[in-house]
PDB file of N, CA and C in Angstrom:
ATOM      1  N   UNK A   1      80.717 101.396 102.635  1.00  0.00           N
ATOM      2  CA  UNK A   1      80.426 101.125 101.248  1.00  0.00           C
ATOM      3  C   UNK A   1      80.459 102.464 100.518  1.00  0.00           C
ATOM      4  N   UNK A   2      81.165 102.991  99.700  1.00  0.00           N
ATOM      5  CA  UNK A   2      81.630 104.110  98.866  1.00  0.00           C
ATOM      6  C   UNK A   2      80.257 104.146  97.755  1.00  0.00           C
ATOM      7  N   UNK A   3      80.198 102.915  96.927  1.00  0.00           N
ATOM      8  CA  UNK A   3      79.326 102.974  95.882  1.00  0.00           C
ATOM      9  C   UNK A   3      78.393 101.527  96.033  1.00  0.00           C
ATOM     10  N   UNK A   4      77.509 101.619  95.198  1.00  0.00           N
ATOM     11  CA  UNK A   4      76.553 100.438  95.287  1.00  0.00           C
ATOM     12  C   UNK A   4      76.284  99.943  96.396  1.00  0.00           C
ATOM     13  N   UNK A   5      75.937  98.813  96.261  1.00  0.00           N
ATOM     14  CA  UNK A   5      75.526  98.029  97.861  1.00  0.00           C
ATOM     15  C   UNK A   5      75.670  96.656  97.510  1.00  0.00           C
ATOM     16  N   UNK A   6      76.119  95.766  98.743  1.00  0.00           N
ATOM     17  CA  UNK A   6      76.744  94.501  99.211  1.00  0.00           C
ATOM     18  C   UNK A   6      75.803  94.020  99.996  1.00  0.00           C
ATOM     19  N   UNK A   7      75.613  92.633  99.959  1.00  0.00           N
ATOM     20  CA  UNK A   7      75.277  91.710 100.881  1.00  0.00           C
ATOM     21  C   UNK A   7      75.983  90.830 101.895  1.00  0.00           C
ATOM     22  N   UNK A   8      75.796  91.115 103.063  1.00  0.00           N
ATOM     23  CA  UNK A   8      76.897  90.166 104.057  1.00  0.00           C
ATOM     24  C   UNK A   8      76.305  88.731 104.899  1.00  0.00           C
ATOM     25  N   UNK A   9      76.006  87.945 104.318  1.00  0.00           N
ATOM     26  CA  UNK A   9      76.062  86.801 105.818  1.00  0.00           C
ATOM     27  C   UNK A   9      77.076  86.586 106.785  1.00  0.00           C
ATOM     28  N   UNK A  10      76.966  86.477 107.751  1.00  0.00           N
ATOM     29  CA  UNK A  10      77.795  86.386 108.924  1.00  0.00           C
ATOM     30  C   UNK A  10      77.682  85.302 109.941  1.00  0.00           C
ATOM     31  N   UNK A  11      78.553  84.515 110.248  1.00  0.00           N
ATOM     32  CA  UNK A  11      78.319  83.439 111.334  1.00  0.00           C
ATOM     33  C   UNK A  11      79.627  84.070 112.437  1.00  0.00           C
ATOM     34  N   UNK A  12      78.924  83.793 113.793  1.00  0.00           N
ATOM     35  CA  UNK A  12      79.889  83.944 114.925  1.00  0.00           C
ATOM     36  C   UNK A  12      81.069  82.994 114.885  1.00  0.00           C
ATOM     37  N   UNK A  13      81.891  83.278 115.427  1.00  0.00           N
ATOM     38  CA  UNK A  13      82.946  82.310 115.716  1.00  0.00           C
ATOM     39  C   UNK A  13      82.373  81.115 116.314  1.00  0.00           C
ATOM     40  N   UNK A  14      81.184  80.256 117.278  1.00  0.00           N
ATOM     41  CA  UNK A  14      80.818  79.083 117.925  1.00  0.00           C
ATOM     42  C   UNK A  14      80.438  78.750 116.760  1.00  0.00           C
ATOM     43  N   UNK A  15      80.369  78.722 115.488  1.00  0.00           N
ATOM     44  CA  UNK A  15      80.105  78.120 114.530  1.00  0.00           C
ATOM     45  C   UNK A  15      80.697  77.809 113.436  1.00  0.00           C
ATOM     46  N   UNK A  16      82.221  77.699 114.075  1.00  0.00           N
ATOM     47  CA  UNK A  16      83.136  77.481 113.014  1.00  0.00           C
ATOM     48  C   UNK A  16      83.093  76.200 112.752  1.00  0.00           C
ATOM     49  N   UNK A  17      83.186  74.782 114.133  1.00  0.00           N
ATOM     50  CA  UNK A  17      82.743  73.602 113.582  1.00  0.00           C
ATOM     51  C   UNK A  17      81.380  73.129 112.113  1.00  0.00           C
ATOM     52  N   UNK A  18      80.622  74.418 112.459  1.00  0.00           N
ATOM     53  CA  UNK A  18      79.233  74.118 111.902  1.00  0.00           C
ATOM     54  C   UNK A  18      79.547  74.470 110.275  1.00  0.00           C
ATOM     55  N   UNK A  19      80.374  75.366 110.123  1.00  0.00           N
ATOM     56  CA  UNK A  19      80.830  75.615 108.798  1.00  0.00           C
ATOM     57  C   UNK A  19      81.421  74.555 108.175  1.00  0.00           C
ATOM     58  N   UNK A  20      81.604  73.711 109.156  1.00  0.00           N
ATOM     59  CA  UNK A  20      82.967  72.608 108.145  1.00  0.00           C
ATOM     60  C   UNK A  20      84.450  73.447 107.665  1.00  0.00           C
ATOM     61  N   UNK A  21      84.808  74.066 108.354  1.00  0.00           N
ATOM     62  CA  UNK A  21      85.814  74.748 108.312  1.00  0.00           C
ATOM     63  C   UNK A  21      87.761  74.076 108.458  1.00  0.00           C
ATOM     64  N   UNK A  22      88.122  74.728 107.374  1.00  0.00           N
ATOM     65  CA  UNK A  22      89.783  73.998 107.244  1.00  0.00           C
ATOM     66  C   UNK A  22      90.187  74.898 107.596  1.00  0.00           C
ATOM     67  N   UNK A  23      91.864  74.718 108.154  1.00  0.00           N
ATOM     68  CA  UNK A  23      93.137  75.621 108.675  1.00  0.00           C
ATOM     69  C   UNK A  23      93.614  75.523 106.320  1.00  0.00           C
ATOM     70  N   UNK A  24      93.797  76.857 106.483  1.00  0.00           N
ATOM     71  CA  UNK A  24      94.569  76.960 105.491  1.00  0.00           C
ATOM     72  C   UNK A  24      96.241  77.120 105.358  1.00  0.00           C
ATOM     73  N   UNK A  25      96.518  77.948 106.703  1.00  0.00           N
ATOM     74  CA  UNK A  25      97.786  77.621 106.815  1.00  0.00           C
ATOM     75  C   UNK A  25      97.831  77.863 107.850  1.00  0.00           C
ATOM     76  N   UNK A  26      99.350  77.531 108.257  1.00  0.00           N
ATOM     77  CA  UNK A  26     100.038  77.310 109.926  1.00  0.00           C
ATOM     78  C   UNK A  26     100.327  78.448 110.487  1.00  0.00           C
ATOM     79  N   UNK A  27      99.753  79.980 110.318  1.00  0.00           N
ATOM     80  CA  UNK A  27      99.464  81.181 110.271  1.00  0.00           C
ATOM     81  C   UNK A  27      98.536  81.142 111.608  1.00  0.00           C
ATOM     82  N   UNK A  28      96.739  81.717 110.667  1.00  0.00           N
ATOM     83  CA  UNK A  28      96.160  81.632 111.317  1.00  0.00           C
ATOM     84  C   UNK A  28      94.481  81.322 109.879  1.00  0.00           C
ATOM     85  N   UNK A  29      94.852  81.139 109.056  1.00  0.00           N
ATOM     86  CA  UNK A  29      93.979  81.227 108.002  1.00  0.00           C
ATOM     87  C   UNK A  29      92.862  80.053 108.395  1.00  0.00           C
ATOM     88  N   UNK A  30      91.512  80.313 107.586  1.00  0.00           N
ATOM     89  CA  UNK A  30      90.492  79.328 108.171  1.00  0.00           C
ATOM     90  C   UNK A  30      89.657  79.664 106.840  1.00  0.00           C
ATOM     91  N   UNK A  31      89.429  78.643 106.095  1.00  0.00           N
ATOM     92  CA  UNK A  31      88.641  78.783 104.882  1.00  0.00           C
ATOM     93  C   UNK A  31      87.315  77.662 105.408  1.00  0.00           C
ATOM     94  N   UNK A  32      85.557  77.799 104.876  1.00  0.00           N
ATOM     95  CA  UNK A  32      85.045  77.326 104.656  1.00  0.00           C
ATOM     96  C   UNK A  32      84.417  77.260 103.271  1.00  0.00           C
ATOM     97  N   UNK A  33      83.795  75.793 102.415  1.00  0.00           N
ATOM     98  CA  UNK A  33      83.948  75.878 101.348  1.00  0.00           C
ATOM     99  C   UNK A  33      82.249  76.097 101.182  1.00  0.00           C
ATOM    100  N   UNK A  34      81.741  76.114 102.545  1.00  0.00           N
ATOM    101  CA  UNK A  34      80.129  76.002 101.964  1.00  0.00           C
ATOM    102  C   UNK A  34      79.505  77.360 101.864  1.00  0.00           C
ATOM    103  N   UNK A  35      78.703  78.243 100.377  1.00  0.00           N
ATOM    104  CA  UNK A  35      78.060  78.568 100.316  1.00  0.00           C
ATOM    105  C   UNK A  35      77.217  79.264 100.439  1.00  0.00           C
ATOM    106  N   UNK A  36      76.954  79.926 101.442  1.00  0.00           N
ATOM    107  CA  UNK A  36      75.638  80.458 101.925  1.00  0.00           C
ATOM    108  C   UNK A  36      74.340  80.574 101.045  1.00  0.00           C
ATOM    109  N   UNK A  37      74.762  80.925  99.901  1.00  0.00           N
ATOM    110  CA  UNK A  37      74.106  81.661  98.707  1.00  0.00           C
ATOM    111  C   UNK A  37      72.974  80.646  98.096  1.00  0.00           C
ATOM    112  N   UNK A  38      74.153  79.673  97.847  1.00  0.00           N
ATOM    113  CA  UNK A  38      73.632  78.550  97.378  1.00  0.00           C
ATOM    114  C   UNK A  38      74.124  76.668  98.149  1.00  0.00           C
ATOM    115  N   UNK A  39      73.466  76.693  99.349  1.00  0.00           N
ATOM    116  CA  UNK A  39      73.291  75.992 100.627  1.00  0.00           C
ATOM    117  C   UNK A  39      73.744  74.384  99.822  1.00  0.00           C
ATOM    118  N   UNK A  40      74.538  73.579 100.130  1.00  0.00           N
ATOM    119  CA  UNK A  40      74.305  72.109  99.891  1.00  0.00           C
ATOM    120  C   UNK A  40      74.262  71.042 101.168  1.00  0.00           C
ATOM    121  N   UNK A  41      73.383  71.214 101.751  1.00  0.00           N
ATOM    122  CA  UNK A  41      73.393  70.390 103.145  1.00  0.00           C
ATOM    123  C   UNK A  41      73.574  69.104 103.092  1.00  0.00           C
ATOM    124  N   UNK A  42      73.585  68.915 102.221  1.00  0.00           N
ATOM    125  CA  UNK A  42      74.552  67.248 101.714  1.00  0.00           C
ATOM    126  C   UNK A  42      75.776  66.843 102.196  1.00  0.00           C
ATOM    127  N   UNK A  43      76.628  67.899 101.529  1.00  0.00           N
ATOM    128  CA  UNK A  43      77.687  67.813 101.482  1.00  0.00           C
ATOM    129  C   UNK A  43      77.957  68.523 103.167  1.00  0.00           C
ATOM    130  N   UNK A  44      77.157  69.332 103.402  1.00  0.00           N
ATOM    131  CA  UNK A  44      77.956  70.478 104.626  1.00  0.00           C
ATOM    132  C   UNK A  44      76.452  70.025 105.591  1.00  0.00           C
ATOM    133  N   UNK A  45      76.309  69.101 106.223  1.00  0.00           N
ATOM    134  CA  UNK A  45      75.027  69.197 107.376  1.00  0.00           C
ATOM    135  C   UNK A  45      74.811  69.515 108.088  1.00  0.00           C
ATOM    136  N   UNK A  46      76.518  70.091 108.488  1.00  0.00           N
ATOM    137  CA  UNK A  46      76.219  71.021 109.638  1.00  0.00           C
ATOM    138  C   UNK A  46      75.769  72.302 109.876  1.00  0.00           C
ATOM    139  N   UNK A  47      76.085  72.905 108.914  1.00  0.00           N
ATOM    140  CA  UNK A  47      76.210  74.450 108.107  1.00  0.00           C
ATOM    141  C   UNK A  47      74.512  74.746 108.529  1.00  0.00           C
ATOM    142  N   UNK A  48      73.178  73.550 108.443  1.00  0.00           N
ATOM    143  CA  UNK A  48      72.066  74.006 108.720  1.00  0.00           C
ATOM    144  C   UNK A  48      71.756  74.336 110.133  1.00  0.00           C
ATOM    145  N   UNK A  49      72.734  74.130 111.103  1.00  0.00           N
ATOM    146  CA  UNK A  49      72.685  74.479 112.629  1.00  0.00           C
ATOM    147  C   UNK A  49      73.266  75.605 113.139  1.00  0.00           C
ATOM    148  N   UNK A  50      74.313  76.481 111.528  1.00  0.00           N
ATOM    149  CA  UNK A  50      74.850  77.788 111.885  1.00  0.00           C
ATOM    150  C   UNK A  50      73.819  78.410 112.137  1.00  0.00           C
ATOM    151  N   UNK A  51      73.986  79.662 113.132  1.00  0.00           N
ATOM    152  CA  UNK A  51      73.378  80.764 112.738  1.00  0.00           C
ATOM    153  C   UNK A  51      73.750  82.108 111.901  1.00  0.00           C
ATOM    154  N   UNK A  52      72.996  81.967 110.518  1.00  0.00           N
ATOM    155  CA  UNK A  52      73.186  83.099 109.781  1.00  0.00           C
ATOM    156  C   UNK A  52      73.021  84.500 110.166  1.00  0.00           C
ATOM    157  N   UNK A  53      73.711  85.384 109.726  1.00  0.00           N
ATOM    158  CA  UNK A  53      73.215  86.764 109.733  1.00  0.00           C
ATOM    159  C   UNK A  53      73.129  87.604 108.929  1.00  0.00           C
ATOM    160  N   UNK A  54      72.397  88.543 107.783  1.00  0.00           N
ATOM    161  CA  UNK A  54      72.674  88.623 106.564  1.00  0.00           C
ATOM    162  C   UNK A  54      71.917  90.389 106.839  1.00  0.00           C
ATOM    163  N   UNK A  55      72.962  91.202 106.084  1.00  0.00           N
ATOM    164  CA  UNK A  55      72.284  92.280 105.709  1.00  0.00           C
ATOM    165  C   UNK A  55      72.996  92.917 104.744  1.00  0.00           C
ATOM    166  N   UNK A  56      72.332  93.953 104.064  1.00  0.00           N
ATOM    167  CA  UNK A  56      72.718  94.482 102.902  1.00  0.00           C
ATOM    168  C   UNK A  56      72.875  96.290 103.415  1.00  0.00           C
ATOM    169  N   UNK A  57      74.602  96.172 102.594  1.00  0.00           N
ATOM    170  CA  UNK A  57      75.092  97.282 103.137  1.00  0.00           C
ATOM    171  C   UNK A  57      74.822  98.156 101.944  1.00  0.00           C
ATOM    172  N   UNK A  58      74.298 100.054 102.219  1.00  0.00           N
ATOM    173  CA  UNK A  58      74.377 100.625 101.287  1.00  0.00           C
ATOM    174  C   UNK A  58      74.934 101.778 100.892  1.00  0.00           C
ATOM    175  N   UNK A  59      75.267 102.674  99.946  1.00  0.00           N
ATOM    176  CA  UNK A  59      76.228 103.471  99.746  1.00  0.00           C
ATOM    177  C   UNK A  59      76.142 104.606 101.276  1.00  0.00           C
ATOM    178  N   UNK A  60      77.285 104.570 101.595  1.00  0.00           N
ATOM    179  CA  UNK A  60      77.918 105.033 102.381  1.00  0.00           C
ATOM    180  C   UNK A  60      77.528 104.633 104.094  1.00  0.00           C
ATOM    181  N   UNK A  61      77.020 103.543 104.158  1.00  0.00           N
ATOM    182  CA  UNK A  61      76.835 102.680 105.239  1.00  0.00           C
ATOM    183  C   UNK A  61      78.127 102.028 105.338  1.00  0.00           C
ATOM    184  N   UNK A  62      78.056 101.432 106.837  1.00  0.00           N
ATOM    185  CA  UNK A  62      79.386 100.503 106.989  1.00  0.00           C
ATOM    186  C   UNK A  62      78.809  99.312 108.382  1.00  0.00           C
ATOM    187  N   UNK A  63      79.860  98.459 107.947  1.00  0.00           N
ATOM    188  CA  UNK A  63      79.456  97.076 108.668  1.00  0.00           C
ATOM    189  C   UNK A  63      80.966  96.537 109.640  1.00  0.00           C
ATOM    190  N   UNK A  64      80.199  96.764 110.289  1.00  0.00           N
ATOM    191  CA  UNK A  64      81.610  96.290 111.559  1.00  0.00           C
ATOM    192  C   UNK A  64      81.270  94.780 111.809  1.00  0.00           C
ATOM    193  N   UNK A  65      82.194  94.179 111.471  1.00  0.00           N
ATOM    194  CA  UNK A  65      82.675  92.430 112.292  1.00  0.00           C
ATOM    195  C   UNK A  65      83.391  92.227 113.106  1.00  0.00           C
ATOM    196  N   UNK A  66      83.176  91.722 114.310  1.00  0.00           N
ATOM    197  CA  UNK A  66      83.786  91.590 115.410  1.00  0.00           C
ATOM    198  C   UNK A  66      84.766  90.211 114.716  1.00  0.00           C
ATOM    199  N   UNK A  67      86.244  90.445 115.556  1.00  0.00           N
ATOM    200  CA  UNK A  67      86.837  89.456 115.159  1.00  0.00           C
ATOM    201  C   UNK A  67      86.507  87.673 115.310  1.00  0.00           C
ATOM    202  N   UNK A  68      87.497  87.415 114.130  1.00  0.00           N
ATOM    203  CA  UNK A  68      87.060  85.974 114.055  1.00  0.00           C
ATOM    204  C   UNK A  68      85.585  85.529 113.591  1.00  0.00           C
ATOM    205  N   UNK A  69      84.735  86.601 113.505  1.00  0.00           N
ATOM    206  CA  UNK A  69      83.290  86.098 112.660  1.00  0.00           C
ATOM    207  C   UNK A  69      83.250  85.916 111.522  1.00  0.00           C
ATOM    208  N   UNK A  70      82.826  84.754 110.945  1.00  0.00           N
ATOM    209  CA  UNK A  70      82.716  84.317 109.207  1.00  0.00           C
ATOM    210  C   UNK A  70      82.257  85.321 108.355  1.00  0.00           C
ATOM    211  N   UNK A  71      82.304  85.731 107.276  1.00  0.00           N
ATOM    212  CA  UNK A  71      81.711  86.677 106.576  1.00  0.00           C
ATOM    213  C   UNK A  71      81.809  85.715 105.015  1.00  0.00           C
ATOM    214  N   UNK A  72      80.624  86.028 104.535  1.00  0.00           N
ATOM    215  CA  UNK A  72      80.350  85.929 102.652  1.00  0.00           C
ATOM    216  C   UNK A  72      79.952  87.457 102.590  1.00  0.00           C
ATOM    217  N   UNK A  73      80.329  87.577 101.220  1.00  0.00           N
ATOM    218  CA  UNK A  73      79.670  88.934 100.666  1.00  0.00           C
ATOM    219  C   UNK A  73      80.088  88.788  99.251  1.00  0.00           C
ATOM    220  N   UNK A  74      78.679  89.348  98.849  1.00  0.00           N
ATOM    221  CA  UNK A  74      77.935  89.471  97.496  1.00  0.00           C
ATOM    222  C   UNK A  74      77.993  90.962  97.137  1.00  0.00           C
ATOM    223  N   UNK A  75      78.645  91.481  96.355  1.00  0.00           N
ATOM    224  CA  UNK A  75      78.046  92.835  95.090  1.00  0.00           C
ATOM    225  C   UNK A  75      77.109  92.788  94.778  1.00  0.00           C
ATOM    226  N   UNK A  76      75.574  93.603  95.209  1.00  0.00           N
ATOM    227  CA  UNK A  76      74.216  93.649  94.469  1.00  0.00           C
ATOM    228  C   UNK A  76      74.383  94.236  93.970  1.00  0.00           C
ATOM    229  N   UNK A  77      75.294  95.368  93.076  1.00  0.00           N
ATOM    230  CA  UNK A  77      75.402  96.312  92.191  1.00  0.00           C
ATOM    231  C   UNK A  77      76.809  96.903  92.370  1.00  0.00           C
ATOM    232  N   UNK A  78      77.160  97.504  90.592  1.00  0.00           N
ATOM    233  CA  UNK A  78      78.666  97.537  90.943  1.00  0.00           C
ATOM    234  C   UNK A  78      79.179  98.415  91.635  1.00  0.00           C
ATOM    235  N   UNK A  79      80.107  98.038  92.730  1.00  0.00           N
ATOM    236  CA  UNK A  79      80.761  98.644  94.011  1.00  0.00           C
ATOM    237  C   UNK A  79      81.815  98.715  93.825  1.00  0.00           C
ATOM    238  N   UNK A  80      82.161 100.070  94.799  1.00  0.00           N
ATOM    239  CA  UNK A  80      83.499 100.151  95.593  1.00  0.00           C
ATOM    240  C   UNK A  80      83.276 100.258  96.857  1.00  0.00           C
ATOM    241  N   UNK A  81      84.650  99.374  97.433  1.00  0.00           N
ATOM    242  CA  UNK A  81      83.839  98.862  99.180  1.00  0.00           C
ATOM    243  C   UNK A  81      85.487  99.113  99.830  1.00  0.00           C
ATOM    244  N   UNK A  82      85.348  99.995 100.456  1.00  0.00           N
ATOM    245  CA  UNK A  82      86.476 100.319 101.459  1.00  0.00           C
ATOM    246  C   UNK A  82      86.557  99.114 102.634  1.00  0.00           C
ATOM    247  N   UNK A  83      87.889  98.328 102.738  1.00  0.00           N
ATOM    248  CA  UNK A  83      87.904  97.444 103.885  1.00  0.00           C
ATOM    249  C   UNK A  83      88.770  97.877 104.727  1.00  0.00           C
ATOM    250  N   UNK A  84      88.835  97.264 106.186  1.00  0.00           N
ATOM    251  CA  UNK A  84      90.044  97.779 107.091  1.00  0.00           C
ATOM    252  C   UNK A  84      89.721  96.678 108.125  1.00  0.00           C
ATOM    253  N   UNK A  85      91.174  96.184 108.554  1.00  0.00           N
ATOM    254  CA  UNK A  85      90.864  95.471 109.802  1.00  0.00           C
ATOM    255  C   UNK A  85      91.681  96.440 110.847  1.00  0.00           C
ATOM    256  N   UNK A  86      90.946  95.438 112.131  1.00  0.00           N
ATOM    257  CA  UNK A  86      91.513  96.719 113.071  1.00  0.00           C
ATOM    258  C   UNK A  86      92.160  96.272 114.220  1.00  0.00           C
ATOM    259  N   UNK A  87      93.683  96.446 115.097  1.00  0.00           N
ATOM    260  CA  UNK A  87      93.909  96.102 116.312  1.00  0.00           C
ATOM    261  C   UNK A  87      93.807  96.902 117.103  1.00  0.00           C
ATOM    262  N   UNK A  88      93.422  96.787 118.202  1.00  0.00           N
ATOM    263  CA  UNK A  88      92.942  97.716 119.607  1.00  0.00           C
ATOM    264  C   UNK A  88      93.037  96.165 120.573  1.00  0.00           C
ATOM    265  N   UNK A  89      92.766  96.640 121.738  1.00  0.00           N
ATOM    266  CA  UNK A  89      92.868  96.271 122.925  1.00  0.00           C
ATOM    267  C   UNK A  89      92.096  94.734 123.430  1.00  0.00           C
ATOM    268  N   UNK A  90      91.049  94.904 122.508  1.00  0.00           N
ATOM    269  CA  UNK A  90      90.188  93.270 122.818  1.00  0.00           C
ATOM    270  C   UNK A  90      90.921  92.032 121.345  1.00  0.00           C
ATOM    271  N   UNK A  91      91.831  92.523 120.427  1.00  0.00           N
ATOM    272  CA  UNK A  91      92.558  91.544 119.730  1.00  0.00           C
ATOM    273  C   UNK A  91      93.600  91.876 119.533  1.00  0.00           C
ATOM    274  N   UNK A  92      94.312  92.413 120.276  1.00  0.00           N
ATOM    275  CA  UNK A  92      95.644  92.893 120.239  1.00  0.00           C
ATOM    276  C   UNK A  92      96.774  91.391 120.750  1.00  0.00           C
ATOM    277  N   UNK A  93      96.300  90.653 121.511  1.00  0.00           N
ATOM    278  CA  UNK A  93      97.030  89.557 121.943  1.00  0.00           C
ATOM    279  C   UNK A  93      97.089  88.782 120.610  1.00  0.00           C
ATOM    280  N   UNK A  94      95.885  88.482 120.542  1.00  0.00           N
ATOM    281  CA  UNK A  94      95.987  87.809 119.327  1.00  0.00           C
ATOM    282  C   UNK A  94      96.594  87.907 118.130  1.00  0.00           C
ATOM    283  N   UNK A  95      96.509  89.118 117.817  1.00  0.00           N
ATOM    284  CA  UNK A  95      97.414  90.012 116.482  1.00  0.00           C
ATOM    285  C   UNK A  95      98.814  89.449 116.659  1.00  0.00           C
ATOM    286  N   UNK A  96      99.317  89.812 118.366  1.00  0.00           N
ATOM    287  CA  UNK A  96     100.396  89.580 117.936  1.00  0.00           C
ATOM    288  C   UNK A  96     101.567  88.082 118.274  1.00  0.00           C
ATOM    289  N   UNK A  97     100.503  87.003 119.012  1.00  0.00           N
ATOM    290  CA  UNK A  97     100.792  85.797 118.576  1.00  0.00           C
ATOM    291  C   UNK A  97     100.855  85.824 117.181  1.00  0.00           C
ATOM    292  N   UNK A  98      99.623  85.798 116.066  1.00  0.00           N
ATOM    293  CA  UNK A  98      99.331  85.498 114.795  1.00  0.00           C
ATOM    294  C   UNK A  98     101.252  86.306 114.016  1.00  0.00           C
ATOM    295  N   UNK A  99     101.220  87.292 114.563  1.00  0.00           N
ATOM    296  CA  UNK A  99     102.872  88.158 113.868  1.00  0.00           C
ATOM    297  C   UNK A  99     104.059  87.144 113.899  1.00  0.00           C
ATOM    298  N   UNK A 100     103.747  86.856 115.211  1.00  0.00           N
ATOM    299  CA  UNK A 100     105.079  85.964 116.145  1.00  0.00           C
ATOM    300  C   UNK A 100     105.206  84.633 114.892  1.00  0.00           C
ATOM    301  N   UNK A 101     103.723  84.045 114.735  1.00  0.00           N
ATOM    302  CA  UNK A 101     104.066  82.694 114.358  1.00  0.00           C
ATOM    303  C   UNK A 101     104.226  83.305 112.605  1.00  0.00           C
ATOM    304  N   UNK A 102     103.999  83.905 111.559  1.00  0.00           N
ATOM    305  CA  UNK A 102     103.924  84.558 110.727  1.00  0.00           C
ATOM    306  C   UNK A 102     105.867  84.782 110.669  1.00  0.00           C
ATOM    307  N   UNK A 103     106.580  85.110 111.439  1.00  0.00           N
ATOM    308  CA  UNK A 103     107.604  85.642 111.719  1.00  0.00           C
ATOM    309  C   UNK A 103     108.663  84.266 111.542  1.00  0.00           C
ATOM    310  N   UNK A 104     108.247  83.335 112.241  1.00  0.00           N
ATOM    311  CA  UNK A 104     108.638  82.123 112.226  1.00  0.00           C
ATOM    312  C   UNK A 104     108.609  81.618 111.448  1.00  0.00           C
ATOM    313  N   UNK A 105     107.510  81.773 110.440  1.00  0.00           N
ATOM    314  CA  UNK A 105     107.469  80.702 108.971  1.00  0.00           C
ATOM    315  C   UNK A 105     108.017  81.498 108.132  1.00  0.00           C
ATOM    316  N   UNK A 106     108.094  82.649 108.384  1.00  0.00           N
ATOM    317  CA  UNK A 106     108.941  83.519 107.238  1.00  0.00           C
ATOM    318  C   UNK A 106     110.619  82.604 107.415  1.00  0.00           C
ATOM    319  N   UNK A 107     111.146  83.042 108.619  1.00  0.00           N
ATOM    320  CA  UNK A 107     112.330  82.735 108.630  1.00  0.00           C
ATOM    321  C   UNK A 107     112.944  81.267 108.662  1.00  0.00           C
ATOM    322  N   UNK A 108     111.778  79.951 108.767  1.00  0.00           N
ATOM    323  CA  UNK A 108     112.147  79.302 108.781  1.00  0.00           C
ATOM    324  C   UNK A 108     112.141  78.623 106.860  1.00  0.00           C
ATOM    325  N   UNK A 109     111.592  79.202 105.920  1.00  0.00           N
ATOM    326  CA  UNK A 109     111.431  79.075 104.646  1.00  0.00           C
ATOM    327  C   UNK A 109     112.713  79.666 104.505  1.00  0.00           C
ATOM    328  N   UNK A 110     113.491  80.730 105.018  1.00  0.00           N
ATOM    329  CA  UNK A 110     114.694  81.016 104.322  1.00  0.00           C
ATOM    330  C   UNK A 110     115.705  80.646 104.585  1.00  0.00           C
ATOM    331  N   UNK A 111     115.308  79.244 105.768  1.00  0.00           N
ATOM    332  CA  UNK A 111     116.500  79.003 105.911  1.00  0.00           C
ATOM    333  C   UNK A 111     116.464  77.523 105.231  1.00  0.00           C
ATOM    334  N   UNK A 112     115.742  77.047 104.387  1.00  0.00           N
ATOM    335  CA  UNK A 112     115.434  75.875 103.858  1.00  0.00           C
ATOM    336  C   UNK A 112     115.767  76.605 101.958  1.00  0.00           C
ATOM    337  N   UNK A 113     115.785  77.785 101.823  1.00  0.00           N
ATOM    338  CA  UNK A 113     116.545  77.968 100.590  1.00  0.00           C
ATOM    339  C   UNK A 113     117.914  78.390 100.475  1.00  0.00           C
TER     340      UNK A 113
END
């Protein structure tokens, strides 16, 4: 975190069912639509069996997420927030399935124009 400070909730990956979580695309994308902030267990009932994790990052602190863990984050004040993802050796397979199939939908869109 460069300036100000952020708030992060975090759910592990075993709680992606619990999010109510969609494929956004045939990639590798995964959107959930519920909340943290402001909870509707109505709509999302499962979301009350995630386990949250929430802390607030501050100027010149930093927050490492292990891959595939959910993240929300909130601006508690106005920021600049340096991001980076990272491949090394424990998601490197994965990276580069996710390229492979990425590679495929590229080329198969150009061959449909």
């Amino acid at each position: 975190q460069i300036r100000g400070r952020k708030q992060f909730i975090c759910y592990p990956p075993e709680d992606t069912e619990k999010l109510h979580s969609l494929p956004v695309d045939e990639v590798d994308g995964r959107t959930s639509l519920f909340d943290p902030e402001h909870p509707d267990f109505g709509r999302f009932p499962n979301a009350r069996k995630a386990q949250a994790y929430s802390v607030v990052v501050e100027e010149g602190e930093t927050v490492v997420l292990p891959a595939r863990w959910w993240h929300w984050a909130k601006s508690l004040t106005p920021s600049i927030t340096l991001m980076r993802n990272f491949v090394n050796q424990s998601n490197l397979q994965d990276h580069l399935a996710i390229r492979q199939r990425a590679e495929k939908m590229k080329a198969m869109k150009a061959d449909r124009q």
